[in-house]
Protein backbone atom coordinates (compact mmCIF):
# COMPACT_ATOMS: atom_id res chain seq x y z
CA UNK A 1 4.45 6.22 17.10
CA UNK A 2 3.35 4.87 13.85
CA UNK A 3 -0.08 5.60 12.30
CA UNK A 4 -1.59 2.88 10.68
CA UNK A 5 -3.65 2.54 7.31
CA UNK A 6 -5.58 -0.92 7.05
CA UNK A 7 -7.81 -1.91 4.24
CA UNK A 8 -8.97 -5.36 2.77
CA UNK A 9 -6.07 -5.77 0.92
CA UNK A 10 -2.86 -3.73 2.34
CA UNK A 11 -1.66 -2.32 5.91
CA UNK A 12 0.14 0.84 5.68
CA UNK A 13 2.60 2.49 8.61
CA UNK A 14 3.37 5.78 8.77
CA UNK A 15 5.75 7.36 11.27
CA UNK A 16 4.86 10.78 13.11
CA UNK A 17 8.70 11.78 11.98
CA UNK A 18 7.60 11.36 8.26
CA UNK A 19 4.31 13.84 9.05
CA UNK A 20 6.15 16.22 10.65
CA UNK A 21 8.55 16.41 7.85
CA UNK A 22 6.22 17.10 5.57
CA UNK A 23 3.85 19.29 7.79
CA UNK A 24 7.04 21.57 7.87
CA UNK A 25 7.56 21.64 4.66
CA UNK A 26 4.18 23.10 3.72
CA UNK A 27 4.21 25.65 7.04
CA UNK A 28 7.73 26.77 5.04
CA UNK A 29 5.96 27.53 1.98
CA UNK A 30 3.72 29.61 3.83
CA UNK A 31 3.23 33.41 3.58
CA UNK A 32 4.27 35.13 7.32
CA UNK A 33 6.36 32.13 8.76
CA UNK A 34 10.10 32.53 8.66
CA UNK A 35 10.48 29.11 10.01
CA UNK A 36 10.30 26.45 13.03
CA UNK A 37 11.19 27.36 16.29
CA UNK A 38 13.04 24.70 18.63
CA UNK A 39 12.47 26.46 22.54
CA UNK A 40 14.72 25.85 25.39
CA UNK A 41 12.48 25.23 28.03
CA UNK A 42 14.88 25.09 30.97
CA UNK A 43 16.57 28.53 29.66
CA UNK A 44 13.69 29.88 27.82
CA UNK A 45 15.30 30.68 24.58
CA UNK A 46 13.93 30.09 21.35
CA UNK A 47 16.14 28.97 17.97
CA UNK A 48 15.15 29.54 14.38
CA UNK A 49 15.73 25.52 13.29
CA UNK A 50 17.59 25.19 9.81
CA UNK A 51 15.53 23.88 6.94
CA UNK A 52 16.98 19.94 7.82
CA UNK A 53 15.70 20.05 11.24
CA UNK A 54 12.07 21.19 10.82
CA UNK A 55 10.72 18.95 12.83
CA UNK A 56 11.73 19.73 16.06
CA UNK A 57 9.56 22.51 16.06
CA UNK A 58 6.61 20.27 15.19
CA UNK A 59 5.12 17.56 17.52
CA UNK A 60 2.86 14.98 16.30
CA UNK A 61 0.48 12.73 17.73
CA UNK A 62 -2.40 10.74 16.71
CA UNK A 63 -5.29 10.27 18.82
CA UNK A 64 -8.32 8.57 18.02
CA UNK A 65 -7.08 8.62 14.39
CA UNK A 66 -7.11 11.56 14.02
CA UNK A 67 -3.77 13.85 13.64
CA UNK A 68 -2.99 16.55 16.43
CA UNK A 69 -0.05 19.10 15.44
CA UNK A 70 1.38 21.35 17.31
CA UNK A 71 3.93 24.12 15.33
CA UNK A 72 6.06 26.11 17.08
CA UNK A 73 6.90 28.90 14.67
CA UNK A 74 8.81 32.23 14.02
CA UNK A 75 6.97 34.76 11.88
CA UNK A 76 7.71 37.90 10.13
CA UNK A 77 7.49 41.38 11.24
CA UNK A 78 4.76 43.37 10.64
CA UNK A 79 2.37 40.58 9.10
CA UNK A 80 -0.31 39.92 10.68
CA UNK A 81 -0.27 36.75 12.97
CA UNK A 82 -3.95 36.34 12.56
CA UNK A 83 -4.02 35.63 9.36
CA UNK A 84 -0.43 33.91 8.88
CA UNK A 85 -2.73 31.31 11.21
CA UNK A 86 -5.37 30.79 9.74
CA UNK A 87 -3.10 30.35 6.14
CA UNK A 88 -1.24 27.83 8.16
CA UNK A 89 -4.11 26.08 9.07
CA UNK A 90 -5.95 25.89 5.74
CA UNK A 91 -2.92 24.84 3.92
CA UNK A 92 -1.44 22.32 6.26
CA UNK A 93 -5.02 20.64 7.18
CA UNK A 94 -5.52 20.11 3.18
CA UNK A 95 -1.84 19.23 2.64
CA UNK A 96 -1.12 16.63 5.30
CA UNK A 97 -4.67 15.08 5.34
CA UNK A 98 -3.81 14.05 1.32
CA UNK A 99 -0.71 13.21 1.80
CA UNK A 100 -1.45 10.81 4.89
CA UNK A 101 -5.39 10.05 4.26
CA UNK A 102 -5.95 10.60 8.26
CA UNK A 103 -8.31 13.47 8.92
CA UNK A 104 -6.58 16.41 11.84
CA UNK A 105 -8.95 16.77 14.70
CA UNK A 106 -6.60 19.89 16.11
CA UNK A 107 -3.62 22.09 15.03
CA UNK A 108 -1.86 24.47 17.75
CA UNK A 109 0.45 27.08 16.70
CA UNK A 110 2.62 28.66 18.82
CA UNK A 111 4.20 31.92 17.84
CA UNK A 112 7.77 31.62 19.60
CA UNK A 113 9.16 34.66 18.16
CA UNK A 114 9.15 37.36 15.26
CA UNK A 115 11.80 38.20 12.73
CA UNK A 116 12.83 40.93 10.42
CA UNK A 117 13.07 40.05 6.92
CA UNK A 118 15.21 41.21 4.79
């Protein structure tokens, strides 16, 4: 699915893969998240995706034109998940609705697992 820009003068496409690249990006830089979970669902098991594969923890849709994202993350022990949230949010609803000039209407996070840090 391809969100579309138009204006007088110019039509601009831009795929969901290309949002969700950069959506994961920004979650990455965030304080609390260790990274992007891909989950199993027939076995139930979640993976901690590699840095070049964030987006298969991160669906994208656009309804309405408006941006829904859904994260599937992995944060770190002992912060709390609250607040990694709500940091998440903030920066990824700024972020992505710059980068893309479509406003979010909802972001879901789902906390798949949590991981020591070294």
């Amino acid at each position: 699915m391809k969100g579309n820009i138009n204006t007088k003068i110019e039509n601009v496409s831009i795929d969901t893969e290309v949002i969700a690249q950069y959506a994961g990006t920004v979650a990455m830089e965030c304080f609390g998240i260790v990274g992007m979970a891909a989950v199993n669902m027939k076995d139930g098991i979640v993976k901690l995706l590699r840095k070049d594969s964030l987006t298969h923890g991160i669906n994208v849709k656009l309804v309405d034109e408006m941006l829904q994202l859904d994260f599937h993350v992995i944060v770190a022990y002992g912060v709390s998940i609250q607040a990694v949230s709500e940091n998440l949010i903030s920066n990824v609803k700024y972020k992505v609705e710059e980068f893309t000039g479509f406003a979010i209407g909802r972001i879901n996070i789902y906390v798949e697992g949590v991981r020591v840090i070294d």
